[in-house]
PDB file of N, CA and C in Angstrom:
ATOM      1  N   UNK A   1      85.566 108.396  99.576  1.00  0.00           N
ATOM      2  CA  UNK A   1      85.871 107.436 100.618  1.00  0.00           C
ATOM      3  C   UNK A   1      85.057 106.150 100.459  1.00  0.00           C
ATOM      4  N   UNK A   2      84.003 106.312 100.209  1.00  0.00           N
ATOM      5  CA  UNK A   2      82.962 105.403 100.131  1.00  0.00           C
ATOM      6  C   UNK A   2      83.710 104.026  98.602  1.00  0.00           C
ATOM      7  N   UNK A   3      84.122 104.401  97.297  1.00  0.00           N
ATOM      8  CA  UNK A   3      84.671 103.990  96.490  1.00  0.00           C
ATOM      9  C   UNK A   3      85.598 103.241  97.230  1.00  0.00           C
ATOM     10  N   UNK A   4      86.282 104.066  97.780  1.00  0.00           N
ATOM     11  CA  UNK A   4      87.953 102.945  98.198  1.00  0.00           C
ATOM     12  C   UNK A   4      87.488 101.559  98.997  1.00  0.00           C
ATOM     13  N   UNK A   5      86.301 102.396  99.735  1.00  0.00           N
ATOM     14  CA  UNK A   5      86.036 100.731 100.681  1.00  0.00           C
ATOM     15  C   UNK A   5      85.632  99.721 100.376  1.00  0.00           C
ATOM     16  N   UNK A   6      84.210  99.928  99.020  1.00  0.00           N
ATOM     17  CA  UNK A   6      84.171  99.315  98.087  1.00  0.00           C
ATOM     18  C   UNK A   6      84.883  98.300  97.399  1.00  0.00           C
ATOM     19  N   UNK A   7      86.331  99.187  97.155  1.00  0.00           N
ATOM     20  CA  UNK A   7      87.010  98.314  96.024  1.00  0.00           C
ATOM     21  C   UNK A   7      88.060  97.167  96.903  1.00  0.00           C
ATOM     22  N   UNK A   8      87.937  98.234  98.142  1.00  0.00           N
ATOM     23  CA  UNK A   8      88.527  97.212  99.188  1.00  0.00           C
ATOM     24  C   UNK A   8      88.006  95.614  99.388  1.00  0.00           C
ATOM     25  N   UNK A   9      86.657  95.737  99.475  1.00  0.00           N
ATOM     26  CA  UNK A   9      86.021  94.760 100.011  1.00  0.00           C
ATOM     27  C   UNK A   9      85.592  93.860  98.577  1.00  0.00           C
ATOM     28  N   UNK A  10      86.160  94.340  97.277  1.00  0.00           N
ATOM     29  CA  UNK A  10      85.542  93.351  96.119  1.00  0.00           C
ATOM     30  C   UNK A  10      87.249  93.035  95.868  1.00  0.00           C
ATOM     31  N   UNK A  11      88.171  93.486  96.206  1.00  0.00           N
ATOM     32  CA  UNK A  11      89.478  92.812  96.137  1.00  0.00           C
ATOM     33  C   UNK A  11      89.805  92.116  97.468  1.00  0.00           C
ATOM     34  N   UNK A  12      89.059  91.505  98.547  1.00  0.00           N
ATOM     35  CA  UNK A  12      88.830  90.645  99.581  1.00  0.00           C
ATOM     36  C   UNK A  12      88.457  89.726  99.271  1.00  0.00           C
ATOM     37  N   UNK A  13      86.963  89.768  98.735  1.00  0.00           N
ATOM     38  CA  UNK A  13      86.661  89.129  98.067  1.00  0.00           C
ATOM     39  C   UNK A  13      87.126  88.155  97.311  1.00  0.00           C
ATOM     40  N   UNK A  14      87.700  88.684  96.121  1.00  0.00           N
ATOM     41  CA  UNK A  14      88.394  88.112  94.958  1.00  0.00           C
ATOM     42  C   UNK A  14      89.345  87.038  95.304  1.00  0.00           C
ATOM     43  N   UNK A  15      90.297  88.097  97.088  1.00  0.00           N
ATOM     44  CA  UNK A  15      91.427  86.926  97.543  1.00  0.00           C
ATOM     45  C   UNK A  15      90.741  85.734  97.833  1.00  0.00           C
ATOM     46  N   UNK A  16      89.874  85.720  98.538  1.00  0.00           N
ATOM     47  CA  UNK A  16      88.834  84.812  99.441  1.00  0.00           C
ATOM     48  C   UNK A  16      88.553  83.830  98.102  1.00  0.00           C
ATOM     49  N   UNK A  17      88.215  84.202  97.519  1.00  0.00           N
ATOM     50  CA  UNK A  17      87.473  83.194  96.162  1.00  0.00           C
ATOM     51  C   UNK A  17      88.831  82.399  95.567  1.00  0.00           C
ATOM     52  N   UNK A  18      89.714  83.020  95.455  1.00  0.00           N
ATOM     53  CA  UNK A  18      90.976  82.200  94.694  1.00  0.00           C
ATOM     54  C   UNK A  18      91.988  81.887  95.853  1.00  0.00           C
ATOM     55  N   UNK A  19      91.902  81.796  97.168  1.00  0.00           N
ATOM     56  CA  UNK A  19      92.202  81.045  98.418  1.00  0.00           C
ATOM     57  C   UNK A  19      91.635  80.018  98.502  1.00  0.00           C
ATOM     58  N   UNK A  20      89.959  80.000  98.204  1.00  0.00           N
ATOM     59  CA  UNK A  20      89.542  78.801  98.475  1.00  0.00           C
ATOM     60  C   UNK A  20      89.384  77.944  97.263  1.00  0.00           C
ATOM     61  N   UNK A  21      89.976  78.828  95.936  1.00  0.00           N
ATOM     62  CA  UNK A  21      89.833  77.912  94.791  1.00  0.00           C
ATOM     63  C   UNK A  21      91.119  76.729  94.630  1.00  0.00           C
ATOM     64  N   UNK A  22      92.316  77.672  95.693  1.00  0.00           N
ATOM     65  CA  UNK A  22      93.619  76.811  95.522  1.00  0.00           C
ATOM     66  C   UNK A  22      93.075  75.451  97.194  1.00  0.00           C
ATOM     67  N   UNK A  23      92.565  75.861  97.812  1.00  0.00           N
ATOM     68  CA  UNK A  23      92.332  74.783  98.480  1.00  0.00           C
ATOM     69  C   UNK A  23      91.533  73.706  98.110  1.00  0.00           C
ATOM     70  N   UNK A  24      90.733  73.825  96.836  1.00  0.00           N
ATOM     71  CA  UNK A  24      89.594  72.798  96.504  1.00  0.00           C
ATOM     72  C   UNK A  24      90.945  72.067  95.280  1.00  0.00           C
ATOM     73  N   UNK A  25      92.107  72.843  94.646  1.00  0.00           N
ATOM     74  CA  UNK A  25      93.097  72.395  94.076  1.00  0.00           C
ATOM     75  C   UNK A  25      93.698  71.692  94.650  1.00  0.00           C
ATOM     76  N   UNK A  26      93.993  71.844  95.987  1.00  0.00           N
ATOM     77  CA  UNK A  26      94.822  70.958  96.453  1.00  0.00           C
ATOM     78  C   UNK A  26      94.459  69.522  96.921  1.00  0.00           C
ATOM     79  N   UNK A  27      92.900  69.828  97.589  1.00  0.00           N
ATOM     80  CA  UNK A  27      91.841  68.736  97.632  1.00  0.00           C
ATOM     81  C   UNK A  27      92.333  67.435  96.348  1.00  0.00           C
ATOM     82  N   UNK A  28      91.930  68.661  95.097  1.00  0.00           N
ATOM     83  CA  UNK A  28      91.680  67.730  93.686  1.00  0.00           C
ATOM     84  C   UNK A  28      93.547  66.748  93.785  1.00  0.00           C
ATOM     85  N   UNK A  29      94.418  67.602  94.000  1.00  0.00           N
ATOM     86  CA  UNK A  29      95.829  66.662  93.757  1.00  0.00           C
ATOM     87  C   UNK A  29      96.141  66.184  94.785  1.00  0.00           C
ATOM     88  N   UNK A  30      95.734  66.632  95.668  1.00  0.00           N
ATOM     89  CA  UNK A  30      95.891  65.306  96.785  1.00  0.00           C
ATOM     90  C   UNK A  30      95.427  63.947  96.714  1.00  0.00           C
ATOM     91  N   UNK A  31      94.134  63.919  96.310  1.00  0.00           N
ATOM     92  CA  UNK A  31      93.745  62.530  95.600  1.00  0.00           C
ATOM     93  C   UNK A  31      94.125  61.968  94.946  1.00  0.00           C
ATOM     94  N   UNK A  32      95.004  62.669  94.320  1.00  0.00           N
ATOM     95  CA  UNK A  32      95.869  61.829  93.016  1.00  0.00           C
ATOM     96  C   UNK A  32      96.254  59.996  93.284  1.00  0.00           C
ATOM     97  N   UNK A  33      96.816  59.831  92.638  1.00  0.00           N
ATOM     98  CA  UNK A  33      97.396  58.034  92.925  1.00  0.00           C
ATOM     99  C   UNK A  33      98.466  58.466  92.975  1.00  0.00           C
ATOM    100  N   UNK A  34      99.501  59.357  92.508  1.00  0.00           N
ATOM    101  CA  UNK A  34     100.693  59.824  93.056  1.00  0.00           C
ATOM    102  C   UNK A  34     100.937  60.693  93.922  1.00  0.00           C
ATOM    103  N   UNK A  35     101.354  60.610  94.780  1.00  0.00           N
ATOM    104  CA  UNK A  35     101.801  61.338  95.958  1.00  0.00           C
ATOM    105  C   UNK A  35     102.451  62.824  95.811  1.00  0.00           C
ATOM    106  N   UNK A  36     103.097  62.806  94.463  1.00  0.00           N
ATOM    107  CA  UNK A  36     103.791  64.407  94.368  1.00  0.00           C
ATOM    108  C   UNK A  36     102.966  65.357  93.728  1.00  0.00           C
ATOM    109  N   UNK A  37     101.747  65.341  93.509  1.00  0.00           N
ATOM    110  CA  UNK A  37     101.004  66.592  92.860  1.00  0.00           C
ATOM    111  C   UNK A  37     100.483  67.180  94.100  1.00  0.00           C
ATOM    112  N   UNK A  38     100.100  66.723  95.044  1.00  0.00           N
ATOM    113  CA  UNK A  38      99.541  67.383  96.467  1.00  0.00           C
ATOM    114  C   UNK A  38     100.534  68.132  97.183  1.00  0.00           C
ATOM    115  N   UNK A  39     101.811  67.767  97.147  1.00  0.00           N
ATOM    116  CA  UNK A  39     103.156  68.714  97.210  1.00  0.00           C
ATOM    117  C   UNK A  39     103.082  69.849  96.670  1.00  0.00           C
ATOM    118  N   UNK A  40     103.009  70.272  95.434  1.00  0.00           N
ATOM    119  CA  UNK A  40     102.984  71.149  94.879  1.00  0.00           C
ATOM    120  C   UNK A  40     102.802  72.236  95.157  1.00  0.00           C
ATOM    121  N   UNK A  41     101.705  72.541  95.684  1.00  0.00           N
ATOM    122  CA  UNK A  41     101.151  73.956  96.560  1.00  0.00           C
ATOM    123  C   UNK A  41     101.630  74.130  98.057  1.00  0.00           C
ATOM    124  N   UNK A  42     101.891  73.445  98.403  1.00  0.00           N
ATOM    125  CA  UNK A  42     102.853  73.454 100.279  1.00  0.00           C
ATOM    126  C   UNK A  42     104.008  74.174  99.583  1.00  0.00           C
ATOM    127  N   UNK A  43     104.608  73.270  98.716  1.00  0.00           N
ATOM    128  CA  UNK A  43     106.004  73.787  98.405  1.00  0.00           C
ATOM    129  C   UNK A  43     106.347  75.149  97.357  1.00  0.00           C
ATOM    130  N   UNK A  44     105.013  75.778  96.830  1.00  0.00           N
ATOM    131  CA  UNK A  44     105.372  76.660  96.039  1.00  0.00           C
ATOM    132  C   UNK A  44     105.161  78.143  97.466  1.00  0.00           C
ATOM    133  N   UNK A  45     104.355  77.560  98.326  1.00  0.00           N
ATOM    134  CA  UNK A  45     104.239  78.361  99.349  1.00  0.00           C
ATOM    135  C   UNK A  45     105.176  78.602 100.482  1.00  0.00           C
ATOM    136  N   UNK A  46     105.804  77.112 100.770  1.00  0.00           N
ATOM    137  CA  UNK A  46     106.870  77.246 101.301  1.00  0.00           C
ATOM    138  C   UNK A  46     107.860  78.480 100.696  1.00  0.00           C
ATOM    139  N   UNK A  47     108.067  78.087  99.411  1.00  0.00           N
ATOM    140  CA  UNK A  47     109.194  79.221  98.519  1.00  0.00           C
ATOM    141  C   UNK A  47     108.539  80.672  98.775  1.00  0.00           C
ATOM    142  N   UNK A  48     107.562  80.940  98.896  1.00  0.00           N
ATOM    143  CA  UNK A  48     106.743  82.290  98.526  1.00  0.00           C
ATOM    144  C   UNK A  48     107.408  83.235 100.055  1.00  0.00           C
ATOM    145  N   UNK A  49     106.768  82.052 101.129  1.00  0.00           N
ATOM    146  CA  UNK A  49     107.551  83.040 102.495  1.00  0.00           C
ATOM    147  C   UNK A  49     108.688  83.014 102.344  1.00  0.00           C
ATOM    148  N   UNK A  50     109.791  82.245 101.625  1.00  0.00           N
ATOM    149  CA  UNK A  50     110.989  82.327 101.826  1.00  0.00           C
ATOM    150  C   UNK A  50     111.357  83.619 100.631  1.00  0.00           C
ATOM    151  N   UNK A  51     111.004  83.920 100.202  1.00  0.00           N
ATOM    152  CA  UNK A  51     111.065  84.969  99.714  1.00  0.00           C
ATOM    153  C   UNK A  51     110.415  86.429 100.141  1.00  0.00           C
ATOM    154  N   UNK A  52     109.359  86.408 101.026  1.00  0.00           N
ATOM    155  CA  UNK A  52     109.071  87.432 101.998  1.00  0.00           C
ATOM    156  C   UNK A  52     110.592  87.434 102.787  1.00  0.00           C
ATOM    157  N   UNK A  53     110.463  86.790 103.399  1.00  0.00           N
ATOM    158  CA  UNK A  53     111.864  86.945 104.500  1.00  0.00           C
ATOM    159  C   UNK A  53     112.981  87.692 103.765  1.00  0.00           C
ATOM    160  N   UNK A  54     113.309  87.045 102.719  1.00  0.00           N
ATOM    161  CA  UNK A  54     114.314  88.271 101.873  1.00  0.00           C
ATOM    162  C   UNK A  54     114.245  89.526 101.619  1.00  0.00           C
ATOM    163  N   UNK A  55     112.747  89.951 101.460  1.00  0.00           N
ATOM    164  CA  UNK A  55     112.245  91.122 101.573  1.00  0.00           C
ATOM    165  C   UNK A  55     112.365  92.080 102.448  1.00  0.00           C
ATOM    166  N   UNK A  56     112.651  91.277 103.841  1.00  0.00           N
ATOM    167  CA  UNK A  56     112.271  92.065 105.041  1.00  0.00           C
ATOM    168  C   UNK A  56     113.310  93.008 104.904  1.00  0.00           C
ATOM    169  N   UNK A  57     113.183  94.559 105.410  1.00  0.00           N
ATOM    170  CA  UNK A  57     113.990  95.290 105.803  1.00  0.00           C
ATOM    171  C   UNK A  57     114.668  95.538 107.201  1.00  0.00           C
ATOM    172  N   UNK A  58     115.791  96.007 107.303  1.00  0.00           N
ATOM    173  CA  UNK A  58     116.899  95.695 108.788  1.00  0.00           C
ATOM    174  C   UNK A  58     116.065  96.860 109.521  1.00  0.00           C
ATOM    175  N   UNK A  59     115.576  96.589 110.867  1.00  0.00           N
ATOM    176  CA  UNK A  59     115.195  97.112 111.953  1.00  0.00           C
ATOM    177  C   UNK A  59     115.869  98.073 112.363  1.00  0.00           C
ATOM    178  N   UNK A  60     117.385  97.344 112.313  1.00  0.00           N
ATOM    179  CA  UNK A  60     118.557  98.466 113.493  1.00  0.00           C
ATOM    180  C   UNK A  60     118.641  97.455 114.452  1.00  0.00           C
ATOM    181  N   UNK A  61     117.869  96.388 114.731  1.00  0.00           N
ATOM    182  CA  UNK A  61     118.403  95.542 116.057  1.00  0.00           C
ATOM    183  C   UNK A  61     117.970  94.212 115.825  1.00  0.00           C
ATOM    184  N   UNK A  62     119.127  93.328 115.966  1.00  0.00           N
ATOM    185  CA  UNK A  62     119.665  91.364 116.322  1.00  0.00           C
ATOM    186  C   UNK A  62     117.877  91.273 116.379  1.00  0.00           C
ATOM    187  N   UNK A  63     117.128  91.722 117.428  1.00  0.00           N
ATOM    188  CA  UNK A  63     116.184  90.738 117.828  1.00  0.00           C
ATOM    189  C   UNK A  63     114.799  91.354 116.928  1.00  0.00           C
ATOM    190  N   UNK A  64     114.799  92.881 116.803  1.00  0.00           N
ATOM    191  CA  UNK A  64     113.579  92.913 115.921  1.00  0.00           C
ATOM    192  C   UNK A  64     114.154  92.317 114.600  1.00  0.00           C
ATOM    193  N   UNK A  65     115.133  91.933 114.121  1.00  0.00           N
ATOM    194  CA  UNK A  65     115.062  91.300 113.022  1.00  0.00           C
ATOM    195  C   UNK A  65     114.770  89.960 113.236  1.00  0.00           C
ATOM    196  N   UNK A  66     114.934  89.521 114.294  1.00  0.00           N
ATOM    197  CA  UNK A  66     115.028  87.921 114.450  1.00  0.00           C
ATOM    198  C   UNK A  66     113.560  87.826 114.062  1.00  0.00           C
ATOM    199  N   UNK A  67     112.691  88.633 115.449  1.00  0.00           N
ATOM    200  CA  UNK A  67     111.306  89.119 115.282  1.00  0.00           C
ATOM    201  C   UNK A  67     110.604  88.966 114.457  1.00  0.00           C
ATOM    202  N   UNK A  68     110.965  89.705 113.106  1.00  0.00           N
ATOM    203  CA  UNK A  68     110.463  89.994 112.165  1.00  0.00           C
ATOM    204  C   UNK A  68     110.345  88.940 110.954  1.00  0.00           C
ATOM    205  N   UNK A  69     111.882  88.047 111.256  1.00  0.00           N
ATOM    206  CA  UNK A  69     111.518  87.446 110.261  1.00  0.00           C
ATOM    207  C   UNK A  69     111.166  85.813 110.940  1.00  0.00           C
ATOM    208  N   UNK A  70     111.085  85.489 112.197  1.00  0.00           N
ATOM    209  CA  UNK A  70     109.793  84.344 112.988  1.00  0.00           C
ATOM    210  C   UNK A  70     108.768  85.032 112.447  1.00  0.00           C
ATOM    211  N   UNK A  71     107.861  86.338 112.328  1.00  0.00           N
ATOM    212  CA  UNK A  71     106.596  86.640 112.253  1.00  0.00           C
ATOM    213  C   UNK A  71     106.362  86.484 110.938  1.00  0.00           C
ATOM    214  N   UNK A  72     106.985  86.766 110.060  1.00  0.00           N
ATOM    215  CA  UNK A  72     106.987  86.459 108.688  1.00  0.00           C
ATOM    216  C   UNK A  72     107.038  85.301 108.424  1.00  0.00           C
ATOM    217  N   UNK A  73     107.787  84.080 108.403  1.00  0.00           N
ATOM    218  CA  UNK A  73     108.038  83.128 108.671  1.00  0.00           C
ATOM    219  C   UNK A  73     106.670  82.560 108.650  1.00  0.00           C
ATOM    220  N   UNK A  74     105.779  82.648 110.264  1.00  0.00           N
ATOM    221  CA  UNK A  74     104.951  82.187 110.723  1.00  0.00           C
ATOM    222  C   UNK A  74     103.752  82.393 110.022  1.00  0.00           C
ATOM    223  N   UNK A  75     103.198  83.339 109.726  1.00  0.00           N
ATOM    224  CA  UNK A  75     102.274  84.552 108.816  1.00  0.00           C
ATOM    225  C   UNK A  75     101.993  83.533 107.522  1.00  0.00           C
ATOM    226  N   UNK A  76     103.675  83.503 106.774  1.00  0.00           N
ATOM    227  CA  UNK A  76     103.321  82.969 105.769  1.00  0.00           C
ATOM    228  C   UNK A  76     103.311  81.743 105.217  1.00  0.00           C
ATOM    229  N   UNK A  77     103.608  80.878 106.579  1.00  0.00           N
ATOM    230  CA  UNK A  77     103.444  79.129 106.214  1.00  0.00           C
ATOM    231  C   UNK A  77     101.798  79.115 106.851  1.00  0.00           C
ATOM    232  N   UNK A  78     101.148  79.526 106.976  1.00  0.00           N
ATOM    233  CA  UNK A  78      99.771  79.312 107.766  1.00  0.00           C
ATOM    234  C   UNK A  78      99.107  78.874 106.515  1.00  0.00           C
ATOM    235  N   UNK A  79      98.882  79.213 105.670  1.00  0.00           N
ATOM    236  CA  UNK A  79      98.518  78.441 103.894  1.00  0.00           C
ATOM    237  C   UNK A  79      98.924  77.351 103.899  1.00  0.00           C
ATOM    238  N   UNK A  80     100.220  76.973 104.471  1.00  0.00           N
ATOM    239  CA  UNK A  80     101.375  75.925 103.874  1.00  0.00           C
ATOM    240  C   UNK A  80     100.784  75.116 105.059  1.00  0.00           C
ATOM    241  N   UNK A  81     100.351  74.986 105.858  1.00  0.00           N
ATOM    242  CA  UNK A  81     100.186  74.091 107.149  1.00  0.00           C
ATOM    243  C   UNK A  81      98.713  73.774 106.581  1.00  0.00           C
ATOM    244  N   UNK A  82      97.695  74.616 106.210  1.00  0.00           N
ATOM    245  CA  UNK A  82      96.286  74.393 105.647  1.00  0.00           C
ATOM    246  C   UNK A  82      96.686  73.120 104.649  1.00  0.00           C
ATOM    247  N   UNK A  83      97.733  73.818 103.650  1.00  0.00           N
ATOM    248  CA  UNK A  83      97.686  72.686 102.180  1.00  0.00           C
ATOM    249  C   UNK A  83      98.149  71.252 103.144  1.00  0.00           C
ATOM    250  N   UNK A  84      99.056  71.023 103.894  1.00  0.00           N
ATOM    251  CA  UNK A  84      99.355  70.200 104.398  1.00  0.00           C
ATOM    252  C   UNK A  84      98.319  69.568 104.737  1.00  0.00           C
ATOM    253  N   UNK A  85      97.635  69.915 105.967  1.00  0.00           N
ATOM    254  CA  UNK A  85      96.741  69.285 106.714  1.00  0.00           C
ATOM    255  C   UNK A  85      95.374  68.368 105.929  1.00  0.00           C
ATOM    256  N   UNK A  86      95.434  69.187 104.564  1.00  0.00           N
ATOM    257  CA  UNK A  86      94.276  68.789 103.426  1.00  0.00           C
ATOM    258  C   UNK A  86      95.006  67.552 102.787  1.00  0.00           C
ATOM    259  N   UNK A  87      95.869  67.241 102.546  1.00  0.00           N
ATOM    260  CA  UNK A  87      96.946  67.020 102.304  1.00  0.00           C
ATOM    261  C   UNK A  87      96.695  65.629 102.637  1.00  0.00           C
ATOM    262  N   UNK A  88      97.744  65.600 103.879  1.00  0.00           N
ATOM    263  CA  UNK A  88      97.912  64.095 104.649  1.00  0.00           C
ATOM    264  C   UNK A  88      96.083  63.840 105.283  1.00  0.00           C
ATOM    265  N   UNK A  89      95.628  64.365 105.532  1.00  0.00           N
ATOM    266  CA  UNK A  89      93.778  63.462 105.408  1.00  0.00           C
ATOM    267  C   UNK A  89      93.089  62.755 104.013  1.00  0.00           C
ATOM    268  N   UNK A  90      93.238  63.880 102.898  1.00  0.00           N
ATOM    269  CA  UNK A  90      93.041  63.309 102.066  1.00  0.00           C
ATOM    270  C   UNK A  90      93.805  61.553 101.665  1.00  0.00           C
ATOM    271  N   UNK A  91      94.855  61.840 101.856  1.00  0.00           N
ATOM    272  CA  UNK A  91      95.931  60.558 101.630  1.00  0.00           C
ATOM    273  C   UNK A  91      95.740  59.632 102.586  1.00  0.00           C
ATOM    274  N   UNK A  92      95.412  59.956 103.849  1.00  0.00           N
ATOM    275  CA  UNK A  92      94.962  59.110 104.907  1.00  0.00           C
ATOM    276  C   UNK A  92      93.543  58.274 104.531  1.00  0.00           C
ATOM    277  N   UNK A  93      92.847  59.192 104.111  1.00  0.00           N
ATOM    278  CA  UNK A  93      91.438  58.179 103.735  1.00  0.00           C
ATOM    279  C   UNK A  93      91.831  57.483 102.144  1.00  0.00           C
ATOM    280  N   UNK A  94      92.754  58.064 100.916  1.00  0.00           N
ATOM    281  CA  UNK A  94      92.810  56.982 100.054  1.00  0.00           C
ATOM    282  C   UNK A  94      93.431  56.304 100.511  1.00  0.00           C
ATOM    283  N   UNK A  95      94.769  55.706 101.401  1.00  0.00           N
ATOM    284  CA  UNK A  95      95.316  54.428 101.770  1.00  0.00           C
ATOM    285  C   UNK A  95      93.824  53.797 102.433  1.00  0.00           C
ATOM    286  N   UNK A  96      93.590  54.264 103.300  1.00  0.00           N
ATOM    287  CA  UNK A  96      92.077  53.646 103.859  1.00  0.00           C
ATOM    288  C   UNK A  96      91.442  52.897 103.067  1.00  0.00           C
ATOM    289  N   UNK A  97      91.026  53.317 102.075  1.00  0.00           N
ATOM    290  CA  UNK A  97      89.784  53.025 100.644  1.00  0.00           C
ATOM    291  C   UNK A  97      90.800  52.020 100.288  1.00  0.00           C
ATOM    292  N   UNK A  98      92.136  51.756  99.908  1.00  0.00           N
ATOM    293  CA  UNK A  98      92.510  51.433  99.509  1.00  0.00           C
ATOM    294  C   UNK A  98      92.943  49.783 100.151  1.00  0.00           C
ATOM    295  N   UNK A  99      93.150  50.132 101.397  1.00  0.00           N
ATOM    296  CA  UNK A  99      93.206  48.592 101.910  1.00  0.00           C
ATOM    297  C   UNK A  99      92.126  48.085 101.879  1.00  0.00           C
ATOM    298  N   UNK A 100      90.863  48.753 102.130  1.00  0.00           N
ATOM    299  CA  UNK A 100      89.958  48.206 102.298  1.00  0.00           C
ATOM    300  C   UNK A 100      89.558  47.478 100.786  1.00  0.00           C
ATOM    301  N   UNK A 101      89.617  48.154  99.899  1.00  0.00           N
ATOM    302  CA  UNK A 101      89.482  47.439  98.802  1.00  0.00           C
ATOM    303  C   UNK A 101      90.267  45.985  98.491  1.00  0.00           C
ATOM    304  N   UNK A 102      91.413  45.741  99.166  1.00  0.00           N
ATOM    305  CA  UNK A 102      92.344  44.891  98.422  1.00  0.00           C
ATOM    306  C   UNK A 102      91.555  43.458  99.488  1.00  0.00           C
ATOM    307  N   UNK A 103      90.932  44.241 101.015  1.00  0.00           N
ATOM    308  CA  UNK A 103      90.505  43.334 102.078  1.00  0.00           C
ATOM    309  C   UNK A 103      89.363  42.527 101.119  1.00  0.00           C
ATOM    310  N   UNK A 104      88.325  43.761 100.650  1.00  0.00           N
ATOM    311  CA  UNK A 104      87.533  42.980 100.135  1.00  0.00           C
ATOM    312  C   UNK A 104      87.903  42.106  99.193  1.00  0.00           C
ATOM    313  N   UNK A 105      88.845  42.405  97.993  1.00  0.00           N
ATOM    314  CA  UNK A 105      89.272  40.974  96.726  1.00  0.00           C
ATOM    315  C   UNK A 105      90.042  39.705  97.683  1.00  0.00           C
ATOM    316  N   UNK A 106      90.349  39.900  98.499  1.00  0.00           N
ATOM    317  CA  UNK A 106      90.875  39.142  99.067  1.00  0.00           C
ATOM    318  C   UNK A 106      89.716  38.143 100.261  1.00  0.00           C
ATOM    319  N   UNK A 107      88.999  38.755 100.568  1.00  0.00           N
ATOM    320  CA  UNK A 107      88.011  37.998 100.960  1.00  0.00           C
ATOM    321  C   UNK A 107      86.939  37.211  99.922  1.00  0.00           C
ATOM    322  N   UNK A 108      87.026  37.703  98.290  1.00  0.00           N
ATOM    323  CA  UNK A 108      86.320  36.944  97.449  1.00  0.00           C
ATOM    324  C   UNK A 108      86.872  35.952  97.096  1.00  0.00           C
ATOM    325  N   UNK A 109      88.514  35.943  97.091  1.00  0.00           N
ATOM    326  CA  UNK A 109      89.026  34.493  96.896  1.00  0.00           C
ATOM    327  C   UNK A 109      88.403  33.230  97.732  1.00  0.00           C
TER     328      UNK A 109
END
Protein backbone atom coordinates (compact mmCIF):
# COMPACT_ATOMS: atom_id res chain seq x y z
CA UNK A 1 0.00 0.00 0.00
CA UNK A 2 2.60 2.23 1.04
CA UNK A 3 4.37 1.83 -2.82
CA UNK A 4 1.11 2.77 -4.63
CA UNK A 5 0.91 6.08 -2.69
CA UNK A 6 4.27 6.76 -3.36
CA UNK A 7 4.06 6.35 -6.98
CA UNK A 8 0.91 8.23 -6.71
CA UNK A 9 2.36 11.25 -5.37
CA UNK A 10 5.75 11.18 -7.79
CA UNK A 11 3.22 10.91 -10.84
CA UNK A 12 1.47 14.28 -9.25
CA UNK A 13 4.25 15.52 -9.13
CA UNK A 14 5.55 14.95 -12.55
CA UNK A 15 1.83 16.40 -13.74
CA UNK A 16 2.49 19.53 -11.60
CA UNK A 17 6.05 20.04 -13.11
CA UNK A 18 4.97 19.72 -16.87
CA UNK A 19 1.61 21.91 -16.08
CA UNK A 20 3.68 24.49 -14.99
CA UNK A 21 6.33 23.87 -17.65
CA UNK A 22 3.47 24.40 -20.40
CA UNK A 23 2.47 27.59 -18.57
CA UNK A 24 6.05 29.20 -18.48
CA UNK A 25 5.57 27.98 -22.56
CA UNK A 26 2.92 29.83 -23.02
CA UNK A 27 4.38 32.87 -21.05
CA UNK A 28 7.54 32.34 -23.57
CA UNK A 29 4.91 32.53 -26.95
CA UNK A 30 2.86 34.88 -25.79
CA UNK A 31 5.59 37.37 -25.99
CA UNK A 32 6.19 36.64 -29.27
CA UNK A 33 5.85 39.75 -31.91
CA UNK A 34 3.29 37.54 -33.53
CA UNK A 35 0.19 37.02 -32.09
CA UNK A 36 -0.44 33.26 -33.24
CA UNK A 37 2.16 31.26 -31.24
CA UNK A 38 0.35 32.16 -27.81
CA UNK A 39 -2.79 30.53 -29.50
CA UNK A 40 -1.35 27.49 -29.75
CA UNK A 41 -1.82 25.92 -26.38
CA UNK A 42 -5.59 27.42 -25.69
CA UNK A 43 -6.35 25.81 -28.91
CA UNK A 44 -4.66 22.45 -28.68
CA UNK A 45 -6.61 22.35 -25.32
CA UNK A 46 -9.60 23.58 -26.55
CA UNK A 47 -9.41 20.30 -29.05
CA UNK A 48 -8.28 18.00 -26.08
CA UNK A 49 -11.84 18.63 -24.11
CA UNK A 50 -13.51 18.36 -27.26
CA UNK A 51 -12.43 15.16 -27.49
CA UNK A 52 -13.18 14.16 -23.79
CA UNK A 53 -16.78 14.99 -24.58
CA UNK A 54 -16.69 12.34 -27.34
CA UNK A 55 -15.55 10.04 -24.90
CA UNK A 56 -18.26 10.47 -22.58
CA UNK A 57 -20.47 7.49 -22.14
CA UNK A 58 -24.64 7.66 -22.39
CA UNK A 59 -26.06 7.88 -18.80
CA UNK A 60 -29.63 6.57 -19.84
CA UNK A 61 -30.94 10.21 -19.40
CA UNK A 62 -31.31 13.86 -21.79
CA UNK A 63 -30.02 15.66 -18.65
CA UNK A 64 -27.24 13.48 -17.00
CA UNK A 65 -25.84 13.58 -20.35
CA UNK A 66 -26.33 17.19 -20.83
CA UNK A 67 -24.67 17.13 -17.19
CA UNK A 68 -21.96 15.34 -18.02
CA UNK A 69 -20.86 16.74 -20.85
CA UNK A 70 -21.23 20.91 -19.25
CA UNK A 71 -18.94 19.17 -16.47
CA UNK A 72 -16.55 17.94 -18.85
CA UNK A 73 -16.71 20.75 -20.91
CA UNK A 74 -16.02 22.97 -17.87
CA UNK A 75 -13.23 20.63 -16.10
CA UNK A 76 -11.44 20.73 -19.21
CA UNK A 77 -11.24 24.36 -20.53
CA UNK A 78 -9.97 25.49 -16.92
CA UNK A 79 -6.17 25.08 -18.55
CA UNK A 80 -7.64 26.80 -21.61
CA UNK A 81 -8.97 29.92 -19.60
CA UNK A 82 -5.34 29.84 -17.51
CA UNK A 83 -3.45 29.83 -21.16
CA UNK A 84 -5.79 32.59 -22.07
CA UNK A 85 -5.61 34.79 -19.21
CA UNK A 86 -1.49 34.50 -19.49
CA UNK A 87 -2.15 35.17 -22.75
CA UNK A 88 -4.05 38.51 -23.25
CA UNK A 89 -1.77 40.17 -20.07
CA UNK A 90 1.19 39.21 -21.50
CA UNK A 91 0.04 40.98 -24.91
CA UNK A 92 -1.50 43.70 -22.90
CA UNK A 93 1.84 44.80 -21.38
CA UNK A 94 3.82 44.25 -24.93
CA UNK A 95 1.31 46.72 -26.76
CA UNK A 96 2.05 48.83 -23.53
CA UNK A 97 6.02 48.65 -23.94
CA UNK A 98 5.30 49.14 -27.18
CA UNK A 99 3.53 52.48 -27.42
CA UNK A 100 5.45 53.60 -24.99
CA UNK A 101 8.45 53.09 -26.94
CA UNK A 102 7.24 54.71 -30.22
CA UNK A 103 6.03 57.84 -27.40
CA UNK A 104 9.47 58.02 -26.50
CA UNK A 105 11.14 58.23 -30.47
CA UNK A 106 8.65 60.45 -31.01
CA UNK A 107 9.34 62.75 -28.31
CA UNK A 108 13.20 62.73 -29.49
CA UNK A 109 12.20 64.23 -32.71
Amino acid sequence: MAIASVSIFVCLLVLLAVFVGFLFLERFLARQESKYPGLVLPGIQILGSLIMVLNLMDTGSALGNAWSIFLTLLMGNLPTALYLAIYFICRKKRNQDSERQRMNIQDLD
